[in-house]
N, C-alpha and C. Protein backbone atom coordinates (compact mmCIF):
# COMPACT_ATOMS: atom_id res chain seq x y z
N UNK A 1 207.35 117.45 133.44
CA UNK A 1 208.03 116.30 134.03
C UNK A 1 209.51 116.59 134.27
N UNK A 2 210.10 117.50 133.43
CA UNK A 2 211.48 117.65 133.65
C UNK A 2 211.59 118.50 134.75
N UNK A 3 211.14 119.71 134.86
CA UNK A 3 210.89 120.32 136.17
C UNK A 3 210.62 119.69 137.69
N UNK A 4 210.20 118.68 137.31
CA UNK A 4 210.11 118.03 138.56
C UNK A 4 210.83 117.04 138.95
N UNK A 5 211.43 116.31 137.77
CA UNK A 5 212.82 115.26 137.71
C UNK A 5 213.84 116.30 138.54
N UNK A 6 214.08 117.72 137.82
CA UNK A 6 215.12 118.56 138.03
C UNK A 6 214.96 118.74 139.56
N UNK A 7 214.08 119.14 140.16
CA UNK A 7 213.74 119.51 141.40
C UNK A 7 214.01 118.42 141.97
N UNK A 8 213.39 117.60 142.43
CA UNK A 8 213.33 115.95 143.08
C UNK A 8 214.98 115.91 143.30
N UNK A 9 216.05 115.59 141.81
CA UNK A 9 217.20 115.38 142.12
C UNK A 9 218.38 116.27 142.60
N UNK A 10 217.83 117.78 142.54
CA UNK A 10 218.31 118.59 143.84
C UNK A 10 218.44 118.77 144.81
N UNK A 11 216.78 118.40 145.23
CA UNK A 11 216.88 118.34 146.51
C UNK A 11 217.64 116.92 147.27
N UNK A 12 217.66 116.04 146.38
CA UNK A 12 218.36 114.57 147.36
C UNK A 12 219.62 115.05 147.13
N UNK A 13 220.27 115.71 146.32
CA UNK A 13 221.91 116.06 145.93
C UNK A 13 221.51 116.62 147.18
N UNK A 14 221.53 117.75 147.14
CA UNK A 14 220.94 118.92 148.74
C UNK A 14 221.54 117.99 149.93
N UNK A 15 220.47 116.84 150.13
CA UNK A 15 219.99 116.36 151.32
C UNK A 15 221.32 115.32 151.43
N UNK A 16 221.79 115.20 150.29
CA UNK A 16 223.35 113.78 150.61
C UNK A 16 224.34 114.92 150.79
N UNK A 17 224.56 116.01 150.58
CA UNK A 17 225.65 116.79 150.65
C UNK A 17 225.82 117.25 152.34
N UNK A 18 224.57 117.57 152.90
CA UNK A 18 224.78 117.62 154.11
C UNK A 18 224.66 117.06 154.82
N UNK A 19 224.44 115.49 154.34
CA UNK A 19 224.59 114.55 155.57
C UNK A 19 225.78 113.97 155.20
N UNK A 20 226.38 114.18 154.08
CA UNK A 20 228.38 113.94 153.80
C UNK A 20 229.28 114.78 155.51
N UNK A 21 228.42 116.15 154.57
CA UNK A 21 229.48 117.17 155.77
C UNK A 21 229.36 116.40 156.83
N UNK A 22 227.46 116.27 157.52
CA UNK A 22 227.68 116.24 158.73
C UNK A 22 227.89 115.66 159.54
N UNK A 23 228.21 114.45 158.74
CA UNK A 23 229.06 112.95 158.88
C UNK A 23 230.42 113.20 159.36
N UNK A 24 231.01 113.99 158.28
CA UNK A 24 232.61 114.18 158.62
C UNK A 24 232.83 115.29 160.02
N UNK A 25 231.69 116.20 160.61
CA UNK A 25 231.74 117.05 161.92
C UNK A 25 231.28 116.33 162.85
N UNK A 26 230.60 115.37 162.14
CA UNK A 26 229.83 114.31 163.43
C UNK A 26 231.22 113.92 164.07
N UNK A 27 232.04 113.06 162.93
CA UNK A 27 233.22 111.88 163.27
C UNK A 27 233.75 112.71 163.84
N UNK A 28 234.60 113.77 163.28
CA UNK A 28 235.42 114.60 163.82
C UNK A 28 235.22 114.84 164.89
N UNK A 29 233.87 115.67 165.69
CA UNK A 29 233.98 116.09 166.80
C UNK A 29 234.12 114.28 168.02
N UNK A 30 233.39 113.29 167.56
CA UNK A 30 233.95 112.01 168.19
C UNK A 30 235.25 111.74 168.56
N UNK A 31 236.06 112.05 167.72
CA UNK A 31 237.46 111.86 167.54
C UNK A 31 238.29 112.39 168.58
N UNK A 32 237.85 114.11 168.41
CA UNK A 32 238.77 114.88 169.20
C UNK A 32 238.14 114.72 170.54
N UNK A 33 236.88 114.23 170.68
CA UNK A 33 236.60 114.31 172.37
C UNK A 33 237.34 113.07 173.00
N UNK A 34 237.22 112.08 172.32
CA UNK A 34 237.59 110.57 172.59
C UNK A 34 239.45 110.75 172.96
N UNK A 35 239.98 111.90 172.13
CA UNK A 35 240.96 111.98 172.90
C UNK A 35 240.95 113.05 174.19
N UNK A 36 240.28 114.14 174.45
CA UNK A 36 240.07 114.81 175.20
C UNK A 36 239.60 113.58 176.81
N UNK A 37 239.03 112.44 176.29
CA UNK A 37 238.95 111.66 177.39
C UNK A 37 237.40 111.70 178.21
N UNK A 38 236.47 112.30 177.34
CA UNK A 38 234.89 112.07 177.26
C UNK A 38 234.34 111.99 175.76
N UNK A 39 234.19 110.90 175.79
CA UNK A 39 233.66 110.57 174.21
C UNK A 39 231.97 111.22 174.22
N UNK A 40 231.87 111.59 172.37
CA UNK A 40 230.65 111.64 173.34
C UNK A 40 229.38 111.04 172.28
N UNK A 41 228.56 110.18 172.94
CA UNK A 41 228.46 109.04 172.21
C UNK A 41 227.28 108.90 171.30
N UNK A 42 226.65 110.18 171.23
CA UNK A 42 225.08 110.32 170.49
C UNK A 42 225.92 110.93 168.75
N UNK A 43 227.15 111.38 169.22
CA UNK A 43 227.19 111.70 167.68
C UNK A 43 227.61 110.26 166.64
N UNK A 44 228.27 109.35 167.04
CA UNK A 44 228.12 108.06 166.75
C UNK A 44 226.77 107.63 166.35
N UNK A 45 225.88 107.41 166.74
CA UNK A 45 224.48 107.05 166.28
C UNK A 45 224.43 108.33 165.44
N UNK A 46 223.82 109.35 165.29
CA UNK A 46 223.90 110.08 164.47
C UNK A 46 224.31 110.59 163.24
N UNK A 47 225.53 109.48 163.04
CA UNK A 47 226.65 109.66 161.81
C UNK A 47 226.28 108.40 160.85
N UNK A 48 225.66 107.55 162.22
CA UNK A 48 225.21 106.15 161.38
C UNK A 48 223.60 106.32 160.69
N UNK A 49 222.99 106.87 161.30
CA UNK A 49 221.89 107.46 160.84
C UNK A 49 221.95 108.26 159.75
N UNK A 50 222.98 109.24 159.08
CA UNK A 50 222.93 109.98 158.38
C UNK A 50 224.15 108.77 157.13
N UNK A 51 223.87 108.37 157.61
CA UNK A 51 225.06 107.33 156.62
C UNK A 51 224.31 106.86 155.88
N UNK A 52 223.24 105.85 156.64
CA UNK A 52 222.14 104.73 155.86
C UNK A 52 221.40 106.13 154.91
N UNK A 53 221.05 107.10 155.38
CA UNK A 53 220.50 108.51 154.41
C UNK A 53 221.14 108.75 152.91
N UNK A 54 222.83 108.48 153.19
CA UNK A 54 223.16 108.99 152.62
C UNK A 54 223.78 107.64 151.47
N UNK A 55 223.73 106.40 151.74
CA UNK A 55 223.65 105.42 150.95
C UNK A 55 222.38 105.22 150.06
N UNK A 56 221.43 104.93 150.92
CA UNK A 56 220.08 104.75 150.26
C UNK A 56 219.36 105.93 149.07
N UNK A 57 220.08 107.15 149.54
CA UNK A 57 220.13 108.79 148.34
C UNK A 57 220.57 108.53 147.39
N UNK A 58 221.91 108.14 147.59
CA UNK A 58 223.00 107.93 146.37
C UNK A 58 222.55 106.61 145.62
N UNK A 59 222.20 105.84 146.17
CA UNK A 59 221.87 104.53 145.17
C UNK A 59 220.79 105.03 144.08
N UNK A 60 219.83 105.60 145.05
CA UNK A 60 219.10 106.31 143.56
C UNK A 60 219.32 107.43 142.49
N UNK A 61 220.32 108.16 142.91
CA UNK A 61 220.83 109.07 142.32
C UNK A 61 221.83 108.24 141.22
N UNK A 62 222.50 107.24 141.41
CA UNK A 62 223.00 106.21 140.60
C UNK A 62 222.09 105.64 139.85
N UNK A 63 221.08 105.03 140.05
CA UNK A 63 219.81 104.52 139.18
C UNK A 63 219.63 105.65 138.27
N UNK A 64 219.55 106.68 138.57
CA UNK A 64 219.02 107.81 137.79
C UNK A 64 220.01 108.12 137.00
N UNK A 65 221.28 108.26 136.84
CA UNK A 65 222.65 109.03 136.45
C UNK A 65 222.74 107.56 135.19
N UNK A 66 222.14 106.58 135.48
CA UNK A 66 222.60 105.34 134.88
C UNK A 66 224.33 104.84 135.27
N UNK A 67 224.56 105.08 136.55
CA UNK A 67 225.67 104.89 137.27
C UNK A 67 225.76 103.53 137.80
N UNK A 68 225.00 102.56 137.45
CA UNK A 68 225.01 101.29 138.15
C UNK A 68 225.58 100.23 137.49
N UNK A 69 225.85 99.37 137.94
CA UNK A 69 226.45 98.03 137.42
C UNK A 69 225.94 97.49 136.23
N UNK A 70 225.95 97.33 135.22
CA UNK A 70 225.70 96.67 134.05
C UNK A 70 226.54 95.88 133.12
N UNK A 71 226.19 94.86 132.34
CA UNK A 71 226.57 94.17 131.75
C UNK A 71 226.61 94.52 130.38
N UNK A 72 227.13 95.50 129.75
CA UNK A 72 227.04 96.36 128.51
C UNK A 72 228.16 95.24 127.77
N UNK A 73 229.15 94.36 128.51
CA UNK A 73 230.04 93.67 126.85
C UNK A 73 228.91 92.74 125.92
N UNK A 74 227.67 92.45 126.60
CA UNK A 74 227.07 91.79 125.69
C UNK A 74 226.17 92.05 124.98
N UNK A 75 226.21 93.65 124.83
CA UNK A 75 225.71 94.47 124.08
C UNK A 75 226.03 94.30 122.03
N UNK A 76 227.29 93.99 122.63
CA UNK A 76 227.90 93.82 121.22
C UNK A 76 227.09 92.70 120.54
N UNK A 77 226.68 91.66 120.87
CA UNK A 77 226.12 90.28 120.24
C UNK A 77 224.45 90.25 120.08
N UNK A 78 224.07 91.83 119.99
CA UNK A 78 222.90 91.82 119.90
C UNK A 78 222.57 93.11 119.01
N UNK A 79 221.87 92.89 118.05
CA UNK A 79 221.13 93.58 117.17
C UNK A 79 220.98 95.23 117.07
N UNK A 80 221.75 96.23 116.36
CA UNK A 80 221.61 97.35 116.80
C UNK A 80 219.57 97.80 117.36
N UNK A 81 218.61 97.07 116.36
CA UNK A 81 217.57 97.56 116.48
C UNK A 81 216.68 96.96 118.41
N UNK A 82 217.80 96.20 118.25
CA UNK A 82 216.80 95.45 119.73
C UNK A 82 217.88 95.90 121.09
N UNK A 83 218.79 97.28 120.70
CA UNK A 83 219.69 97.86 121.86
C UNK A 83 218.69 98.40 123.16
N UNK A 84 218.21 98.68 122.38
CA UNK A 84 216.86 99.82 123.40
C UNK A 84 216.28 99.34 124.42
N UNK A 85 215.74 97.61 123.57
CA UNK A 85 214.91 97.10 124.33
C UNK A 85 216.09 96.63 125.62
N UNK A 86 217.14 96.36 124.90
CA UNK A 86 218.12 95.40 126.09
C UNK A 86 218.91 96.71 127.04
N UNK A 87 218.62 97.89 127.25
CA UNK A 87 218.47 98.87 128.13
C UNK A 87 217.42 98.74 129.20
N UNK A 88 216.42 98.74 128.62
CA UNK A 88 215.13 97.97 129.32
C UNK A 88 215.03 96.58 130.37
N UNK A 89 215.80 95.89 130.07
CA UNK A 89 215.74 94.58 130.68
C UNK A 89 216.48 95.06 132.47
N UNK A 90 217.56 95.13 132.46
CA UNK A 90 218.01 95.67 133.93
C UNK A 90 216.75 96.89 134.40
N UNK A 91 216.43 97.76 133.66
CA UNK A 91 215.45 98.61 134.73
C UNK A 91 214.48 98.33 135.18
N UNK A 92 213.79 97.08 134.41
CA UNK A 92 213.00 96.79 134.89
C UNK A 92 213.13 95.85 135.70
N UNK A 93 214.22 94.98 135.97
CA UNK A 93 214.60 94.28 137.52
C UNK A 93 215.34 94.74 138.46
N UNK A 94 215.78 96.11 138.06
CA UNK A 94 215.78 96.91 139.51
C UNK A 94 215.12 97.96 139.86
N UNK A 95 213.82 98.45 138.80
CA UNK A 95 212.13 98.14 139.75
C UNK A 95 211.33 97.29 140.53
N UNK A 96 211.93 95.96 139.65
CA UNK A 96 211.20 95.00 140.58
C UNK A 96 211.77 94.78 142.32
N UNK A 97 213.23 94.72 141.94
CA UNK A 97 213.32 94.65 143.32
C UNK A 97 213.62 95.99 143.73
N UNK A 98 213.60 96.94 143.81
CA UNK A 98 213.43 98.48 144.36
C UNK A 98 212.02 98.24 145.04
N UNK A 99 211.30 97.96 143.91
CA UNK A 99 209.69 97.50 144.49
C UNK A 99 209.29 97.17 145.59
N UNK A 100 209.54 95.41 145.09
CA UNK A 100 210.18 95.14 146.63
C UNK A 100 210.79 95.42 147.88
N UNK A 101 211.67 96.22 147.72
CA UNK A 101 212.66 96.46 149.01
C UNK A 101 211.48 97.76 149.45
N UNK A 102 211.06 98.47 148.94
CA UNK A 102 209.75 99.89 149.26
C UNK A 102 208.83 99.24 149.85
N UNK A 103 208.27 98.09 149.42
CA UNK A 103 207.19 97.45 150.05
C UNK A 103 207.45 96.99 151.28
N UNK A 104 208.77 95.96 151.39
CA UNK A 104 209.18 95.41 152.65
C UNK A 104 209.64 96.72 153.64
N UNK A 105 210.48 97.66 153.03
CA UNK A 105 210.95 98.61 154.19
C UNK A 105 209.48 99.51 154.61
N UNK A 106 208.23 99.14 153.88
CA UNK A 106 207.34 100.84 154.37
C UNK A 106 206.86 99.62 155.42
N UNK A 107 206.30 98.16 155.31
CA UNK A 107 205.95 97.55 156.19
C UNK A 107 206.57 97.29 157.69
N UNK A 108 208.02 97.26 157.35
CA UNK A 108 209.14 97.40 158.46
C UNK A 108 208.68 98.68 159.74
N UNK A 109 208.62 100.00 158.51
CA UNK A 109 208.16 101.25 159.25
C UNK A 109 207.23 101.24 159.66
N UNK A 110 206.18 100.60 159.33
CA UNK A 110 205.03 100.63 160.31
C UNK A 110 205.16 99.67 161.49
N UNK A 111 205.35 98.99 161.42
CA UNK A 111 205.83 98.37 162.26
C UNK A 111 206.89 98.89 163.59
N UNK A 112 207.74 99.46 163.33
CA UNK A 112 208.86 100.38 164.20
C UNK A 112 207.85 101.78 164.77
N UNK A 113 207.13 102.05 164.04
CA UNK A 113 206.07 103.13 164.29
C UNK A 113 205.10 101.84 165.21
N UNK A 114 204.21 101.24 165.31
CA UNK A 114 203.51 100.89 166.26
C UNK A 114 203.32 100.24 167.19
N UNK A 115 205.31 99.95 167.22
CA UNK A 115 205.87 99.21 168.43
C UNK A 115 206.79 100.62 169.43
N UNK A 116 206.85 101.58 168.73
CA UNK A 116 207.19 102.94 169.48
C UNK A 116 208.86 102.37 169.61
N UNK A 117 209.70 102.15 168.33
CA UNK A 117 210.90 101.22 168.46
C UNK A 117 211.91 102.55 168.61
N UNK A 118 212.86 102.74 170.00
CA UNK A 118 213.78 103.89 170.14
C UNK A 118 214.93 103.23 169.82
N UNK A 119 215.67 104.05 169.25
CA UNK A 119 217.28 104.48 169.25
C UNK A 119 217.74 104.03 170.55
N UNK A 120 219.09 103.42 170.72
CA UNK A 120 219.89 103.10 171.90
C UNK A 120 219.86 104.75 172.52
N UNK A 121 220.40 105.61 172.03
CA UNK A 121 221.80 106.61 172.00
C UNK A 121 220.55 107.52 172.23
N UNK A 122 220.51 108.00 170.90
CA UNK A 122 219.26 109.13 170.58
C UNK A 122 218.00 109.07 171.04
N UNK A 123 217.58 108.28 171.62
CA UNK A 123 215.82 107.87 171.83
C UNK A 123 215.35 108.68 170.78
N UNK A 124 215.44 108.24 169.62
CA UNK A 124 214.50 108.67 168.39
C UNK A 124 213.90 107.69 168.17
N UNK A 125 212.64 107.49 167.32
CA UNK A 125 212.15 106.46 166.83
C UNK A 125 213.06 105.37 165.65
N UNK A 126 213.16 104.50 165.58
CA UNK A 126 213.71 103.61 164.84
C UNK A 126 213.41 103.79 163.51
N UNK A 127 212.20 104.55 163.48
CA UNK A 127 211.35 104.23 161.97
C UNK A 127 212.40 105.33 160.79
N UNK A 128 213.11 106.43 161.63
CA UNK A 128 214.28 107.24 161.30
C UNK A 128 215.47 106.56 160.09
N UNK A 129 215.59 105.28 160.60
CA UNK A 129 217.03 104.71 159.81
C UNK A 129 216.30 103.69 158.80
N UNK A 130 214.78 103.49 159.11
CA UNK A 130 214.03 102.68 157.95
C UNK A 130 213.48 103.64 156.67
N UNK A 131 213.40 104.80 156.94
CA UNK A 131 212.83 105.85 156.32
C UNK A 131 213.40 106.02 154.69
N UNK A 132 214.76 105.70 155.42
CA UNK A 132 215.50 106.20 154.16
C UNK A 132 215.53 104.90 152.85
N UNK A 133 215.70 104.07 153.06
CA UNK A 133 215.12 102.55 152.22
C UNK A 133 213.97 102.83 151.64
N UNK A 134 213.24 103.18 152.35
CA UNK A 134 211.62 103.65 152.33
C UNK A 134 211.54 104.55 150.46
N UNK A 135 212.65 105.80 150.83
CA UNK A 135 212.71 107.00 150.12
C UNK A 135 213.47 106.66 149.25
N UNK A 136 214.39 105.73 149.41
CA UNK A 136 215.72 105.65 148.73
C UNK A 136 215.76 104.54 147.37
N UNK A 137 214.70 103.60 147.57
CA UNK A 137 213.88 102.67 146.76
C UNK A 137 213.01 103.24 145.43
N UNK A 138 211.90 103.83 146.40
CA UNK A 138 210.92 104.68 145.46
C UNK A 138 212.09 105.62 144.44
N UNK A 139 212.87 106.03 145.25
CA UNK A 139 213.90 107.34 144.08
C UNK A 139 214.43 106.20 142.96
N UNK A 140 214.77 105.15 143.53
CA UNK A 140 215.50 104.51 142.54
C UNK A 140 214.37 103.77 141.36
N UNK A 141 213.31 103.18 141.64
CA UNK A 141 212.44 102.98 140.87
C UNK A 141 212.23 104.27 139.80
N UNK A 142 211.91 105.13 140.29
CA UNK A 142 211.46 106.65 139.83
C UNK A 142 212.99 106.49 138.62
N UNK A 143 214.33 106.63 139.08
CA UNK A 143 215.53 107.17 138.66
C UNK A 143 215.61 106.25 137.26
N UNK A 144 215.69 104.69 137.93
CA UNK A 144 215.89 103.43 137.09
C UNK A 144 214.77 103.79 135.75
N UNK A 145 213.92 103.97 136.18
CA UNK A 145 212.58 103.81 134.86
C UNK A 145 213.15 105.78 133.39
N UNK A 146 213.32 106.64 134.48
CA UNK A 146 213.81 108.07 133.80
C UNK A 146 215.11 107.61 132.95
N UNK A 147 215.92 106.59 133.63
CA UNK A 147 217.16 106.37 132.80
C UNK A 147 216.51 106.23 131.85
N UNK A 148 215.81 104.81 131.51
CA UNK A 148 215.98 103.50 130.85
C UNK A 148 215.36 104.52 129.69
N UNK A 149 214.12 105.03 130.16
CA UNK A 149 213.08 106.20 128.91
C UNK A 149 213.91 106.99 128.29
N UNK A 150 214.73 108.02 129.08
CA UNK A 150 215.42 108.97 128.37
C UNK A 150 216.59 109.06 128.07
N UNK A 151 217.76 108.30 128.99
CA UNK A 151 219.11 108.29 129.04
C UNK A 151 219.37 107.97 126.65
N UNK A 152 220.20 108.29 126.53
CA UNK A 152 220.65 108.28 125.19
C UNK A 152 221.47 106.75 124.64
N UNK A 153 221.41 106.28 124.15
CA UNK A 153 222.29 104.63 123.65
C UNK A 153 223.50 104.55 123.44
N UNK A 154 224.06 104.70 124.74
CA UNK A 154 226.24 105.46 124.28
C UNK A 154 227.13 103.77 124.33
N UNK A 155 226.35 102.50 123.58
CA UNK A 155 226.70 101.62 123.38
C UNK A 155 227.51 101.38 122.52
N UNK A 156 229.09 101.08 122.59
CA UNK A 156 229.99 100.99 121.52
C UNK A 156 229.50 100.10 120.55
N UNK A 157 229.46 99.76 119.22
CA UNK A 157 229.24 98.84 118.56
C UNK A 157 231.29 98.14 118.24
N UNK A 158 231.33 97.01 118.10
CA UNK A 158 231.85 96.03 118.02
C UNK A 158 232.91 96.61 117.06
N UNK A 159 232.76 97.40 116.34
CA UNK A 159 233.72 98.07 114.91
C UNK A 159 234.29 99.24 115.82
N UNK A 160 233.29 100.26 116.11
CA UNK A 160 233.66 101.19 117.22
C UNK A 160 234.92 100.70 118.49
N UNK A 161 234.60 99.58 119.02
CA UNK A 161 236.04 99.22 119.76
C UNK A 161 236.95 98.67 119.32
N UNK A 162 237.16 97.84 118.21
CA UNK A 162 237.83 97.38 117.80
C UNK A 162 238.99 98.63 116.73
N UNK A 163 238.52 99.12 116.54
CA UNK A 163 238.98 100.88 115.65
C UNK A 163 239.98 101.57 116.92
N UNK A 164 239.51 101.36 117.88
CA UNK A 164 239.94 102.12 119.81
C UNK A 164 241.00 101.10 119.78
N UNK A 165 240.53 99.74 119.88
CA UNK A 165 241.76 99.30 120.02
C UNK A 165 243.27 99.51 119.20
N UNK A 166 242.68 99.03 117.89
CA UNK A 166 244.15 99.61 117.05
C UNK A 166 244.59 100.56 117.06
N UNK A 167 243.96 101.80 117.34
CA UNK A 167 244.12 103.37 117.25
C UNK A 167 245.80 103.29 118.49
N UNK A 168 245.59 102.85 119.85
CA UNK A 168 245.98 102.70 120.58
C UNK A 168 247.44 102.04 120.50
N UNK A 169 247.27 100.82 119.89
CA UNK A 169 248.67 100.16 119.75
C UNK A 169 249.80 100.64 118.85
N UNK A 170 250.77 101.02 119.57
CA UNK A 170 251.58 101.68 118.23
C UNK A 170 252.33 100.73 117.25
């Protein structure tokens, strides 16, 4: 399982790193043509396309890293033995709605797939910029649940900050 955790989150590091770059050669070359005085306008769609890629990557790579928003001060008012479980409580409501959002975006894609839905710019299929929701969901379900199991309990206890604090004040 770790071998394949390891793999999985390489390859999306991989896959956000070069749609970072090719974001910033996309813009860039926009830039300098737009002053050259022919814009040129498919790399625009293209940058936006690799954007939604590269949001929907990173959100799960955040689920996974345990990089997300949490409410850890009210950690303190709860029971060292029932910490674990209250790790548990957020992953499993952003499975649920990861869930959700996988279910609604794969239905979306079929849909964009059997309406033959093109790109303004690119005439690519539409189903392109749904894809990544699609991928980017499932990773985070996958990421969210690997935290919650394995991530370690780096929860200050209440003595622990309060010790930080005085340490601090001279």
């Amino acid at each position: 399982m770790q071998l394949i955790d390891k793999i999985v989150w390489r390859i999306v590091d991989a896959i956000i790193l070069l749609a970072v770059l090719s974001m910033v050669i996309l813009i860039a070359v926009q830039v300098i043509s737009r002053f050259a005085g022919h814009s040129v306008a498919w790399t625009e769609e293209l940058a936006r396309f690799l954007f939604i890629w590269t949001v929907w990557l990173g959100l799960a790579v955040g689920f996974r890293n345990g990089q997300h928003p949490a409410l850890n001060f009210l950690i303190v008012l709860i029971p060292q033995s029932f910490r674990r479980i209250y790790r548990l409580i957020p992953a499993v409501c952003a499975m649920l709605l990861f869930g959700i959002a996988c279910w609604q975006g794969w239905n979306l894609l079929l849909q964009q797939i059997s309406f033959n839905e093109r790109s303004a710019t690119l005439q690519v299929g539409m189903w392109l910029a749904t894809l990544p929701l699609v991928i980017g969901s499932g990773l985070a379900i996958f990421g969210a649940a690997l935290n919650a199991l394995f991530a370690q309990d780096d929860f200050a206890t209440p003595v622990d900050m309060a010790d930080e604090h005085q340490e601090s004040v001279p």
